[in-house]
Each structure stands twice: as C-alpha cells, then as structure tokens.
Protein backbone atom coordinates (compact mmCIF):
# COMPACT_ATOMS: atom_id res chain seq x y z
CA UNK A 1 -12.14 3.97 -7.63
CA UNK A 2 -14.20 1.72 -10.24
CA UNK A 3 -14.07 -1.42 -10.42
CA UNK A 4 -12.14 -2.91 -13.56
CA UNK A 5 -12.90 -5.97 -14.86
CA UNK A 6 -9.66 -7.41 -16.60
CA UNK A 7 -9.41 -10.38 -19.38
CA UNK A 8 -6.58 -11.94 -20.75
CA UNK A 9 -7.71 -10.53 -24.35
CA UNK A 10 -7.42 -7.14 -23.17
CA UNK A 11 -4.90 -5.06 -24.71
CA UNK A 12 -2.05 -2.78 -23.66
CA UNK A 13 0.88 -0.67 -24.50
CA UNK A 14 4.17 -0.04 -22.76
CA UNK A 15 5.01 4.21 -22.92
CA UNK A 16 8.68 4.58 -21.74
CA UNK A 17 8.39 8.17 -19.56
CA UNK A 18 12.21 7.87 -18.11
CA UNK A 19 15.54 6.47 -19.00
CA UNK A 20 15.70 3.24 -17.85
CA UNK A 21 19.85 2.52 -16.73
CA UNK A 22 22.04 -0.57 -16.12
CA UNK A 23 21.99 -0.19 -12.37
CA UNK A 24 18.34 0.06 -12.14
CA UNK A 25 18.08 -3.50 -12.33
CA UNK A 26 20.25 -4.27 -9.52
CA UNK A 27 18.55 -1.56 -7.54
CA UNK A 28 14.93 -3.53 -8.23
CA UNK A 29 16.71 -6.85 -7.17
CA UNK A 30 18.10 -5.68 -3.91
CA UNK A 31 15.87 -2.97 -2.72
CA UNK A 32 12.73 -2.94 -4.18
CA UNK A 33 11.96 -7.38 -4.16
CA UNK A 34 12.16 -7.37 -0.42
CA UNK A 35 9.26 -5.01 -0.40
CA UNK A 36 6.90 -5.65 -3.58
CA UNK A 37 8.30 -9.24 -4.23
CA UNK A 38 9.08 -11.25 -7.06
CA UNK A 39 6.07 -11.39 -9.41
CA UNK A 40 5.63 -7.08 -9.00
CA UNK A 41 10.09 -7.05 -10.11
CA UNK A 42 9.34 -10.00 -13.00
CA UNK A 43 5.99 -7.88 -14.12
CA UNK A 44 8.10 -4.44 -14.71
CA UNK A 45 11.26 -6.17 -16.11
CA UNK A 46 8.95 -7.65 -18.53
CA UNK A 47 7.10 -4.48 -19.69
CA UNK A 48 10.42 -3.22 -20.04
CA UNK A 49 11.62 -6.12 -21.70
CA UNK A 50 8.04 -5.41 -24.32
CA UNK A 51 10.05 -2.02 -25.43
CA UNK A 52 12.82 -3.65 -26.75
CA UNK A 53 13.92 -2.15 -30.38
CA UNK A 54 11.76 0.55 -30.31
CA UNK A 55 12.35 1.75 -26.84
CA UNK A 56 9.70 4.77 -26.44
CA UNK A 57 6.38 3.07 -27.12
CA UNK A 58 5.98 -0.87 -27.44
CA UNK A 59 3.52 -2.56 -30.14
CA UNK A 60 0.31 -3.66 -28.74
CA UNK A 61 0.12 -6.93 -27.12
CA UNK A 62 -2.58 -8.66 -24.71
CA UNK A 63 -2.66 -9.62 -21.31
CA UNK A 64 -2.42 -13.46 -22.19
CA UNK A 65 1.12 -12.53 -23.82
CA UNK A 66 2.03 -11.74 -20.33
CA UNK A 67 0.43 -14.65 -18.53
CA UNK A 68 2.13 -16.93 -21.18
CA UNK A 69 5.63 -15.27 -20.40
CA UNK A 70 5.07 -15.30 -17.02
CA UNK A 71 3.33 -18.10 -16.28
CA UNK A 72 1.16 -16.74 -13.92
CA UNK A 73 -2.89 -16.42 -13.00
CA UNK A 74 -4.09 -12.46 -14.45
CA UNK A 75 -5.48 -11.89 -10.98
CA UNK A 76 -1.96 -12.49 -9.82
CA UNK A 77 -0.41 -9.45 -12.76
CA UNK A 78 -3.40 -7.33 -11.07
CA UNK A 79 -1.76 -7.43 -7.62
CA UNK A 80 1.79 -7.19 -9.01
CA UNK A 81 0.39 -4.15 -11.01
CA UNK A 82 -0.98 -2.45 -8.06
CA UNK A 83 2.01 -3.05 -6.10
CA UNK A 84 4.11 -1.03 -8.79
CA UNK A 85 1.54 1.36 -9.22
CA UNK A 86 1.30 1.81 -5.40
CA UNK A 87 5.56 2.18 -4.58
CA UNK A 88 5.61 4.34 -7.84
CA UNK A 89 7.26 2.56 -10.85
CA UNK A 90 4.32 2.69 -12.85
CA UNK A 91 0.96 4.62 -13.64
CA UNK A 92 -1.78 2.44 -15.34
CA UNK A 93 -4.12 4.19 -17.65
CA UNK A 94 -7.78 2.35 -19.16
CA UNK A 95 -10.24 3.06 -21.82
CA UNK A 96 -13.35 0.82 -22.22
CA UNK A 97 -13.85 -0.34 -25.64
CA UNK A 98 -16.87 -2.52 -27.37
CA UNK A 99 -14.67 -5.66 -28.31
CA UNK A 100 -11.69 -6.00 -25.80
CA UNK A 101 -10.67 -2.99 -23.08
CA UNK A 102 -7.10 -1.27 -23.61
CA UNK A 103 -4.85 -0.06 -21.06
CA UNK A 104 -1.05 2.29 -21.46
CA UNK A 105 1.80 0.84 -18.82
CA UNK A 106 3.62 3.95 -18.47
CA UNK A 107 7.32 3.18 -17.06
CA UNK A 108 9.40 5.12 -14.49
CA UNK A 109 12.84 4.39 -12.80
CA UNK A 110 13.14 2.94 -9.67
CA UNK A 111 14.42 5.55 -6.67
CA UNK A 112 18.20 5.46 -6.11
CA UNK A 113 19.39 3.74 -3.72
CA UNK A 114 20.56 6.76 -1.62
CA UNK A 115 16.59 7.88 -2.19
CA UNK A 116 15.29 4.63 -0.83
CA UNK A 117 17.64 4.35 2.16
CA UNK A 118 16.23 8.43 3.78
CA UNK A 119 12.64 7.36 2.32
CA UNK A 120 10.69 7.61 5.14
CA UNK A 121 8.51 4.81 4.31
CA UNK A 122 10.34 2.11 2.03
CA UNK A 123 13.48 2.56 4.22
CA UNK A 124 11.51 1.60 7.41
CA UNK A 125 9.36 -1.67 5.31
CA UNK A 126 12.62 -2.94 3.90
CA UNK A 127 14.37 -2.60 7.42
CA UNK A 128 11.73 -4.69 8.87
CA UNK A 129 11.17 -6.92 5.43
CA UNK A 130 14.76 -7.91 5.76
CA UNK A 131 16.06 -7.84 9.02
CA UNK A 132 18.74 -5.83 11.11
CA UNK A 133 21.58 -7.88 9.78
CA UNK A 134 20.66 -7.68 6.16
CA UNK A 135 19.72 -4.54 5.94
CA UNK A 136 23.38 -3.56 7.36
CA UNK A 137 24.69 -5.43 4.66
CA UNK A 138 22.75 -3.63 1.72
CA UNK A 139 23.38 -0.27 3.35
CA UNK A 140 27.37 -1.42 3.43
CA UNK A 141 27.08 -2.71 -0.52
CA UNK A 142 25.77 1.04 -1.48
CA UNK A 143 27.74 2.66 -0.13
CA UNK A 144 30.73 5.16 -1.54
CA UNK A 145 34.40 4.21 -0.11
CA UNK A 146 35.56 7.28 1.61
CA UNK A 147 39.09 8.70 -0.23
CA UNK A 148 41.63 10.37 1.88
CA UNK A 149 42.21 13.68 0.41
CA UNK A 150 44.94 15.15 2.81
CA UNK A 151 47.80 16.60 0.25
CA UNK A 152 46.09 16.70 -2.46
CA UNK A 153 45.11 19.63 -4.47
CA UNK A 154 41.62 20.47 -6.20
CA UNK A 155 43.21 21.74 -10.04
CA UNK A 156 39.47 20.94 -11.31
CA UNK A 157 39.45 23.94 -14.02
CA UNK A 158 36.14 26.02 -14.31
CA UNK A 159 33.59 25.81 -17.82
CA UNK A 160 35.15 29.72 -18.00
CA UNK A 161 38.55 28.78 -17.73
CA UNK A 162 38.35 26.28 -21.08
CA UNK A 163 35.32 27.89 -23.11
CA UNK A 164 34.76 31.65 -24.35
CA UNK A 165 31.58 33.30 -25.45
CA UNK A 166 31.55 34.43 -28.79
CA UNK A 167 28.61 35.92 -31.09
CA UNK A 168 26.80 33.02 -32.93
CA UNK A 169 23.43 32.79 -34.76
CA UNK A 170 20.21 32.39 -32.67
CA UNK A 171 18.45 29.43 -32.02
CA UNK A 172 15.12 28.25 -30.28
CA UNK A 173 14.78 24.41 -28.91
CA UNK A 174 11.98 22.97 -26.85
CA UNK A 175 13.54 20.72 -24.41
CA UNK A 176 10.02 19.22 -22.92
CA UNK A 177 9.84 16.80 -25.82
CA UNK A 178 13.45 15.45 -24.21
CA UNK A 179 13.70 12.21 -22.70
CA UNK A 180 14.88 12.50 -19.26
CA UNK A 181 14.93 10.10 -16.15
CA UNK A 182 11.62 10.06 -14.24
CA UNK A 183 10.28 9.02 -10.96
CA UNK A 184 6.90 8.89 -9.49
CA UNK A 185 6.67 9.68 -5.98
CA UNK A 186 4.53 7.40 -3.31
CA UNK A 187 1.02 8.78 -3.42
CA UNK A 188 -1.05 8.74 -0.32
CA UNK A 189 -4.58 9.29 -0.13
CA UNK A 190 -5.24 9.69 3.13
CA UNK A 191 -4.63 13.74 3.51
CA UNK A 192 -2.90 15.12 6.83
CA UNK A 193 -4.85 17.99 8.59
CA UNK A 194 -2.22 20.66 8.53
CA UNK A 195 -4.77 23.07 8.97
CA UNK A 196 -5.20 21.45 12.47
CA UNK A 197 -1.83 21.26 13.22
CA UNK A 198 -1.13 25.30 12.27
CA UNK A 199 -3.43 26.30 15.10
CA UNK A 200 -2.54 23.46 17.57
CA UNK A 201 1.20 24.30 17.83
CA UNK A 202 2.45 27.29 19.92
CA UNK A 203 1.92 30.81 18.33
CA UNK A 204 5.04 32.39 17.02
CA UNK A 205 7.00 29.00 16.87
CA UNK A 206 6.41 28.19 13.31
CA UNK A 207 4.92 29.69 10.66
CA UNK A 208 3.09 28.63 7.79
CA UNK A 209 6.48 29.29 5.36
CA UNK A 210 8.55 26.84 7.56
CA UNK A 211 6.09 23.91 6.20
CA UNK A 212 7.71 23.94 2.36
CA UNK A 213 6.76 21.50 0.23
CA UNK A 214 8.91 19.12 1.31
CA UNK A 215 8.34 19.19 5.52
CA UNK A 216 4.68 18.89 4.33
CA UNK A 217 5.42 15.57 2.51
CA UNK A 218 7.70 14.17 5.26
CA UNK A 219 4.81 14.57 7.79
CA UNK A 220 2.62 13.05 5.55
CA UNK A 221 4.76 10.27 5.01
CA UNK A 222 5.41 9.75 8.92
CA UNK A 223 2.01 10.11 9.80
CA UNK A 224 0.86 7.19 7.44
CA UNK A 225 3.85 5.09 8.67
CA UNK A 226 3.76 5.14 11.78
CA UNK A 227 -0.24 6.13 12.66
CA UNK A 228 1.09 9.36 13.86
CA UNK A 229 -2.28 11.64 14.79
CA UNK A 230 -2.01 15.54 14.85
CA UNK A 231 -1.67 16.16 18.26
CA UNK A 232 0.97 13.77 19.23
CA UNK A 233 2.51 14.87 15.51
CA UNK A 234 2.81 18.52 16.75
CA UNK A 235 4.76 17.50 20.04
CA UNK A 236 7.27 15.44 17.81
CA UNK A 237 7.50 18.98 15.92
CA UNK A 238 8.13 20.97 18.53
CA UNK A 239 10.52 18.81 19.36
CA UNK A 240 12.33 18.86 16.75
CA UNK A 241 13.24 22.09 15.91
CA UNK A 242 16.45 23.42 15.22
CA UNK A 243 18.39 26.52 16.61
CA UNK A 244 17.32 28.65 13.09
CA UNK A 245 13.75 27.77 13.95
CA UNK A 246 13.03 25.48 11.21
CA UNK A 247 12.00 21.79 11.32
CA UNK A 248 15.12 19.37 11.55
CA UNK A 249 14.05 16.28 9.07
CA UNK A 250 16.14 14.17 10.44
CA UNK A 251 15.51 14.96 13.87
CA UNK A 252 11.58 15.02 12.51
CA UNK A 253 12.31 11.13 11.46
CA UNK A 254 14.41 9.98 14.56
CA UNK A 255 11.64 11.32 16.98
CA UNK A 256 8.38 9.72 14.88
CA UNK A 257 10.41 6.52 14.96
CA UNK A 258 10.98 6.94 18.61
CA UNK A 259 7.89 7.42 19.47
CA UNK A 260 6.82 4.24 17.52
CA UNK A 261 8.75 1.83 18.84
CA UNK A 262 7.68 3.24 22.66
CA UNK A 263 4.55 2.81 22.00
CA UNK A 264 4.16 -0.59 20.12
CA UNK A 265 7.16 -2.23 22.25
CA UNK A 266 10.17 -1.52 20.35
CA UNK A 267 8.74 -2.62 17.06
CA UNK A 268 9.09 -0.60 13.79
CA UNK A 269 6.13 -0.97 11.62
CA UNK A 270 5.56 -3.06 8.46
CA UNK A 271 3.16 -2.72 5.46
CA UNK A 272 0.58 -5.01 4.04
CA UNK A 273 -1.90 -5.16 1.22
CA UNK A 274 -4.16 -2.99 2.82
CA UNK A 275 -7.50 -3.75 0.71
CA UNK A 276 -9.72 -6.47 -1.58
CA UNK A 277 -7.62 -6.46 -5.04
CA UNK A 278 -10.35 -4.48 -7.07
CA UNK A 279 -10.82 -8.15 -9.08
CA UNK A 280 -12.13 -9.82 -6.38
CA UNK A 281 -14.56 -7.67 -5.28
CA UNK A 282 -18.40 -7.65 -5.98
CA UNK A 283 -20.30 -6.13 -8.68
CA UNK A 284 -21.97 -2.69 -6.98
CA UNK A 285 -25.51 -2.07 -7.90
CA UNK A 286 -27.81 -4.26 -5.26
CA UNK A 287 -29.09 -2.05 -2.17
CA UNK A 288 -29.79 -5.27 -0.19
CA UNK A 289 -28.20 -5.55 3.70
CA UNK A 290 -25.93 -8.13 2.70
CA UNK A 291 -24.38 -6.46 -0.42
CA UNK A 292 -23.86 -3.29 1.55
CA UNK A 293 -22.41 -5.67 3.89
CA UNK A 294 -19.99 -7.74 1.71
CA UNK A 295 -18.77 -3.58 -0.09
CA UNK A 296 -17.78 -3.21 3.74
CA UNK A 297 -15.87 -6.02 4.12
CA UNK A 298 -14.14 -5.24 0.87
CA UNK A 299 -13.09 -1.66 1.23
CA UNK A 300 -11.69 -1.50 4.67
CA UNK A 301 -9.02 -3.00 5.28
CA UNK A 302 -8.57 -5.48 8.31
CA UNK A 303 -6.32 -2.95 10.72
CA UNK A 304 -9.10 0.02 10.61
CA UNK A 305 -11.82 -2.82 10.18
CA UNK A 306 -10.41 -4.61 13.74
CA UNK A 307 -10.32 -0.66 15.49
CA UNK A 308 -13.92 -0.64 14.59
CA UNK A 309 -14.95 -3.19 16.98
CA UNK A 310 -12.99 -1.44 19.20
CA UNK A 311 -15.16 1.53 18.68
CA UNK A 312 -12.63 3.82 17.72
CA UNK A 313 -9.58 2.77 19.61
CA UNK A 314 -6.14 1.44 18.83
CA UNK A 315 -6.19 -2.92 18.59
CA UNK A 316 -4.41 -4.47 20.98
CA UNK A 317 -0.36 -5.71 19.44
CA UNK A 318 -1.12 -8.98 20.14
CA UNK A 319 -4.78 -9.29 18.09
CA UNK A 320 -2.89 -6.66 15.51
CA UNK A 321 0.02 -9.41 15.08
CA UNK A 322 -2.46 -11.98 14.72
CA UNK A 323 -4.16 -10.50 12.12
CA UNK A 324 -0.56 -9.30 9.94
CA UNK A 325 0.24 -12.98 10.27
CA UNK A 326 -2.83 -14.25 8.57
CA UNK A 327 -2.14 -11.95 5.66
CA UNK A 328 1.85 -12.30 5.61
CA UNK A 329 1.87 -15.95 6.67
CA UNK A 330 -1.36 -17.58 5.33
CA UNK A 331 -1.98 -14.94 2.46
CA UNK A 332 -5.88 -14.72 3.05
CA UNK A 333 -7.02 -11.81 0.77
CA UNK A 334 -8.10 -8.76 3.08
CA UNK A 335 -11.68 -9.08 3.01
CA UNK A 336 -11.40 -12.68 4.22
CA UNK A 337 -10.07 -11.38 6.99
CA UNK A 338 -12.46 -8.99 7.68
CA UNK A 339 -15.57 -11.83 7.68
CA UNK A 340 -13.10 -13.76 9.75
CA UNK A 341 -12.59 -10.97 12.32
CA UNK A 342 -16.30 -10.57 12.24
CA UNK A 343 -17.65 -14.24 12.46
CA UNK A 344 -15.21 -15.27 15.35
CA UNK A 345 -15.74 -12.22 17.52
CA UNK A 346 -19.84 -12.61 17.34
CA UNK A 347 -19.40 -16.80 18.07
CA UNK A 348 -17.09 -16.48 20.61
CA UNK A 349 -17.74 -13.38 22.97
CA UNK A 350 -15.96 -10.86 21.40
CA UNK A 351 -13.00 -12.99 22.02
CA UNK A 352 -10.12 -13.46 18.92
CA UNK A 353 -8.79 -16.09 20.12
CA UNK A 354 -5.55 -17.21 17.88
CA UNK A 355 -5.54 -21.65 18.19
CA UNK A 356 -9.38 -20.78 17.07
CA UNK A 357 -8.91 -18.01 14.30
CA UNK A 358 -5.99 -20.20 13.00
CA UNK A 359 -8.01 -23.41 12.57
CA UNK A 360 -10.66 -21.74 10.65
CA UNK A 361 -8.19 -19.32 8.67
CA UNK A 362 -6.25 -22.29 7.89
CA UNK A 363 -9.13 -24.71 6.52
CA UNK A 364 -10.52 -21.43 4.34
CA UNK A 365 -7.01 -21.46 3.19
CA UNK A 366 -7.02 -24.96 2.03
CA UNK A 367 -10.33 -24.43 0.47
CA UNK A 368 -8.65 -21.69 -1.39
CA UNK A 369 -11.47 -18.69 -0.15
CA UNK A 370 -10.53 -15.31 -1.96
CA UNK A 371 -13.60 -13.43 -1.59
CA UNK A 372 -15.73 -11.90 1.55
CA UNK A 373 -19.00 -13.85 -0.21
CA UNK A 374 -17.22 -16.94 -0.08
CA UNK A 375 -15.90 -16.83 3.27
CA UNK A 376 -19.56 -15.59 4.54
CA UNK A 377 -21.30 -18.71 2.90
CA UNK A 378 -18.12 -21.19 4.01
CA UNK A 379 -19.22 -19.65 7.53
CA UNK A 380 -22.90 -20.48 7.56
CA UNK A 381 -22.10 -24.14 5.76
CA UNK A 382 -19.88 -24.65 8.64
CA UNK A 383 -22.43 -23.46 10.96
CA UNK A 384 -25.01 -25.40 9.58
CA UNK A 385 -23.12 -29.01 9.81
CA UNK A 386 -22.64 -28.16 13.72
CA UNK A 387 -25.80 -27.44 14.47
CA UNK A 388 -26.47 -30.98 12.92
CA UNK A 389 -24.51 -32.83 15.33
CA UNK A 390 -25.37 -30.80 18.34
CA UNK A 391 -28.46 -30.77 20.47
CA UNK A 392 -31.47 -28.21 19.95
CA UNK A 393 -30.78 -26.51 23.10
CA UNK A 394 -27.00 -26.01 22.24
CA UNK A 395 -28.20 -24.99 18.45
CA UNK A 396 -30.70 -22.45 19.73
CA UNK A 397 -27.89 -20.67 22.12
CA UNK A 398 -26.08 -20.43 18.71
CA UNK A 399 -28.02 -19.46 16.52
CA UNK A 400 -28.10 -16.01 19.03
CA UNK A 401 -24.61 -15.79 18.80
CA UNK A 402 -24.62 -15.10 15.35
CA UNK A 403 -23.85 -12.86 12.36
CA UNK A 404 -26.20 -10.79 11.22
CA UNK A 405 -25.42 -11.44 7.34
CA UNK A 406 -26.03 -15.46 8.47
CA UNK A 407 -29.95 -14.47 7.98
CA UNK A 408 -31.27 -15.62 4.20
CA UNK A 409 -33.56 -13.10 4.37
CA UNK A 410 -30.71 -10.21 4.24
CA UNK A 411 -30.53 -10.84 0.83
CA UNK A 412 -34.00 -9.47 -0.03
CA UNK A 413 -34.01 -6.77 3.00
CA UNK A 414 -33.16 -3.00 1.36
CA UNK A 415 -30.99 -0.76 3.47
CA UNK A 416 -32.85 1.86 5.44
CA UNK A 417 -31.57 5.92 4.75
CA UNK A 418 -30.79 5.53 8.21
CA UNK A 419 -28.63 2.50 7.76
CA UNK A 420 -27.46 3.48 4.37
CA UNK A 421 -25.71 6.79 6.15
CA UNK A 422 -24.46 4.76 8.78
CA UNK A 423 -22.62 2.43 5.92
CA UNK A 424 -21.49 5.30 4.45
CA UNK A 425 -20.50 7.02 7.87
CA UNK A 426 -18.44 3.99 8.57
CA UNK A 427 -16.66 3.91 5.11
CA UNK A 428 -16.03 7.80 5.16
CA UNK A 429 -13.72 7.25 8.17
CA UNK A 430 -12.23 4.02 7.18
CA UNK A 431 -11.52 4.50 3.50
C-alpha cells in the first residue's frame, strides 16, 4: 500500500452505502468500543453525524472540521480510520489533487449483534477485551426472552390467503439504485493455502464442493486468529466432521479454540495494531542500509518481527506477553517496538529481559518516540552518554555488541542485490 500523506486542509465527503438504524448505535457502544475504542466509535458517529439533512452524500468539509469537533491530533483520526476500515464499517477512497488531496468516507452498518457474538474473530477479541464476566453480561442483554408456546395455536394467515392475482399493466423497476442496509465483511490479506490443504487431507473424505464459500471463510478466519497452520488446520477438520460428511462450523470453531488454549496455556488470543500507522512511516526512495533497515522495522509487525530472531519458530508466551504489554499498556507504536526488540537482544545476549526492556520502553515513552528513526537515534544517544562514563576497555566490549544500523556510515552504504533480495525475502514472508 502507498504511503498517504494526510493534512488537515485535505478534503472529504461522507457517501451513505447502508441504512444506518436506531439500534446501531447501541450496538457500536457495547460491542464494537471494547474492540476499536473510543476515538474509532466518536470518528464514525461523527461522519454520520456530517450526513445530517441530506442523508446520502454530505457537503464537503476538511479534515480540520473534524479535528476541531473532535478535538483530537489528525494522526490520531488516521488510526481511528484504519481501525474502522480494518473491522469493516468503512472503506476510504483518495485522489491526489494539485492544491489539497480529497478522500470519499463511505459508511456501512455495524454487524448485528447476533453476527458479532458467532464471528469468529470479533467474538473471541471482545471475549478477551472484556472479560469472562462482562462478556456474560452483554451476551445476557442481547439476548431474546424465550416465550412458552404450549396451547397456543399458529392462525398466522398466508400472503395467498389475504391477496389474489389479478391482470394489471406491466411495469419494469431497477431495484440496484435502492438503498438497502450494508455491511463490509473483515478483509484479510494474508491468503490460506487451500490448495495445500485439498491434497493433505485423506482422499475421499472431503471434496472440493464441501469447502463453499462460507467453510472457506471460516478457515480463513480461524487460521488468522488463532495462528492455525495447514497441517495442524486439516487435523482440526477431520475432526470435525459430521455424520453427512460435511464440515460442522461449530464443531470447526470449538476444536480451533481448543487447540489454542492447549497450546498457549489456556489463553484465548487478543489482537493488536499489527503495523507502523502509514503516517509515521518514512518516505521510500533512498537505497541506503539504514533506510532499507528503518522500511523493515516499519512493515512487520513486532509478533512475526520477534519469530524472526527466532529463525522461524513460534516466541516464547512469556517474551510474546511482554511485547503485547508494551503495545496495550505503554502504547509504543509498532515499529518502536521492533528497534526495541532489536537493540536489547544485540546489547544483552540475545536476552529480552522485561525490568530492562521496561526501563528503556518506558523512558522512550516519556520522550514521546513514535517512529523506528527516532527510537534508532534515541538508542545510539543513549549509547553514546555510557560509553562516556565508562572505561575504554568496557566501551570497546560494547561497541561489539552492537547494532548494525548504530554505524554512521550505513547511511551512505547502498544495499547489495544480494542484500536487497534478502530484505525483500524477509518482507515477502512477514508482510
């Protein structure tokens, strides 16, 4: 994806594609806060809030009209954007223009609530974004109060019992130009190999018809959730297949979640902002080490970043934890994170230790570091004012145990082919 540059004079348009309904609101509040938060609910109630008489297409307005209303930082609208964008309540569409850039906000509905509850991925985030306890309690305030229906009998009469067909004149209508209610469904980029998975499972089992669209988006959907792989993916299949033959869904879901919680100690997954916001990323365009360097530590994010240095494998929970709590809990930005993870490991033997990762996190915090350049050069300042204080000896053993990008002349050094395809090897499996 390119990189957008944003400014608050930039303009944009709301386009209503749904019909937006009185419960909708209650269904963002409850259900949908606990996963996006506050500022991603406030930014969609307000574009919908920019329809308001003409509720179709709202009049052009810029970005500072939303900053004003919402008193908040445009980098921070970007992430609440993205968030919306990502779970599916809006698409974002930009054209580049001389003066000031323009971008259409079209609007969907949220899902229901019976939709987000069997949602195999925002039922599991909100579980864990919530809690046992609460969750219980927003399950119990959806739900339908069951009627006793014993001696009672159905007189519902039938649309051919009231109405009869007569002859009448001919007419034509196009219903696509209707306004109905829409919803966007989660998109994942990261594809499933289903081709793998037809010739791993038994022959004769399952065909390629028993995989409708539907089972194909449910295993998508588990696989991203819970870092389900093909193979173990077909045994949770096989396992859950029903007397006709066909793949029991809810058996499917039960299973993945199963498996899960054996293998990461009874914990369900959670979700985090998985890359560098696109505005706080570099400009591309230099071929030098350290930019290649810094477009790595932007567009991995810290999970696949951390199984890197563990050539391949799965982190342990405990370095995984530490990580999810220095992007949940101290809110460094991902690529932080990633210079972090790289900077402590080299200086201290591979080791991520958490009373040292947590001093360091939490002075970058202070200092307010957003970006993977300013976290590199808040690393080699740091550096350089302890090798100050300390003895040559002690500074020479250091200076060994260093970064790579902690070299000035990095900047000016070009990328070999050979490096170049290993950047791009690394970035191919990552991204």
């Amino acid at each position: 994806m390119n990189v957008v540059s944003i400014l608050p004079a930039d303009t944009y348009v709301v386009v209503n594609k749904t019909i937006l309904q009185e419960n909708d609101s209650k269904i963002l509040t409850m259900l949908y806060q606990p996963i996006i938060g506050i500022t991603a609910v406030n930014l969609y109630m307000t574009l919908c809030l920019d329809l308001d008489k003409n509720e179709f297409m709202s009049e052009e307005k810029s970005h500072h009209h939303l900053m004003t209303n919402m008193k908040i930082k445009l980098e921070d609208i970007v992430i609440a954007r993205e968030k919306l964008e990502a779970i599916g309540l809006i698409k974002t569409y930009y054209k580049k223009s001389l003066d000031v850039n323009n971008y259409i906000y079209e609007i969907f509905s949220p899902l229901s609530a019976s939709e987000i509850f069997s949602h195999p991925i925002l039922n599991i985030v909100l579980y864990n974004n919530v809690g046992k306890k609460e969750y219980e309690r927003l399950v119990s305030r959806f739900k339908i109060p069951r009627i006793n229906y014993t001696n009672y009998d159905d007189i519902t009469r039938s649309f051919d019992d009231v109405f009869e067909s007569i002859s009448g004149s001919m007419f034509e209508n196009s219903l696509n130009d209707i306004k109905n209610t829409n919803k966007l469904n989660i998109n994942i980029e990261n594809e499933f190999d289903f081709d793998l998975l037809y010739v791993l499972l038994p022959s004769g089992l399952l065909s390629k018809k028993n995989f409708t669209k539907d089972e194909k988006n449910l295993i998508q959907n588990l696989s991203y959730v819970y870092n389900i792989e093909v193979e173990p993916m077909k045994n949770l299949i096989i396992n859950s297949i029903n007397e006709k033959h066909n793949i029991d869904k809810t058996l499917l879901r039960k299973n993945a979640r199963n498996y899960y919680q054996f293998e990461h100690s009874g914990k369900l997954p959670s979700l985090i902002y998985r890359k560098q916001p696109e505005y706080l990323r570099n400009p591309e365009g230099s071929n030098s080490k350290r930019a290649k360097m810094i477009y790595t530590f932007e567009t991995i994010s810290p999970y696949n970043f951390l199984k890197s240095k563990y050539n391949g494998a799965e982190p342990t929970t405990r370095d995984l934890n530490m990580i999810e709590s220095l992007m949940n809990d101290l809110q460094l930005k991902p690529a932080v994170v990633n210079v972090l993870i790289d900077y402590v490991m080299k200086i201290n033997d591979k080791k991520l230790t958490k009373n040292f990762i947590e001093t360091i996190a939490g002075q970058w915090k202070r200092l307010n570091i957003e970006t993977a350049e300013d976290a590199m050069n808040q690393a080699e300042k740091e550096c350089k004012r302890k090798s100050k204080s300390s003895n040559i000896k002690t500074y020479k053993k250091l200076d060994e145990n260093l970064p790579e990008w902690f070299n000035k002349d990095i900047e000016k050094k070009q990328l070999t082919k050979e490096e170049e395809n290993e950047v791009k090897d690394m970035l191919k499996d990552f991204m």
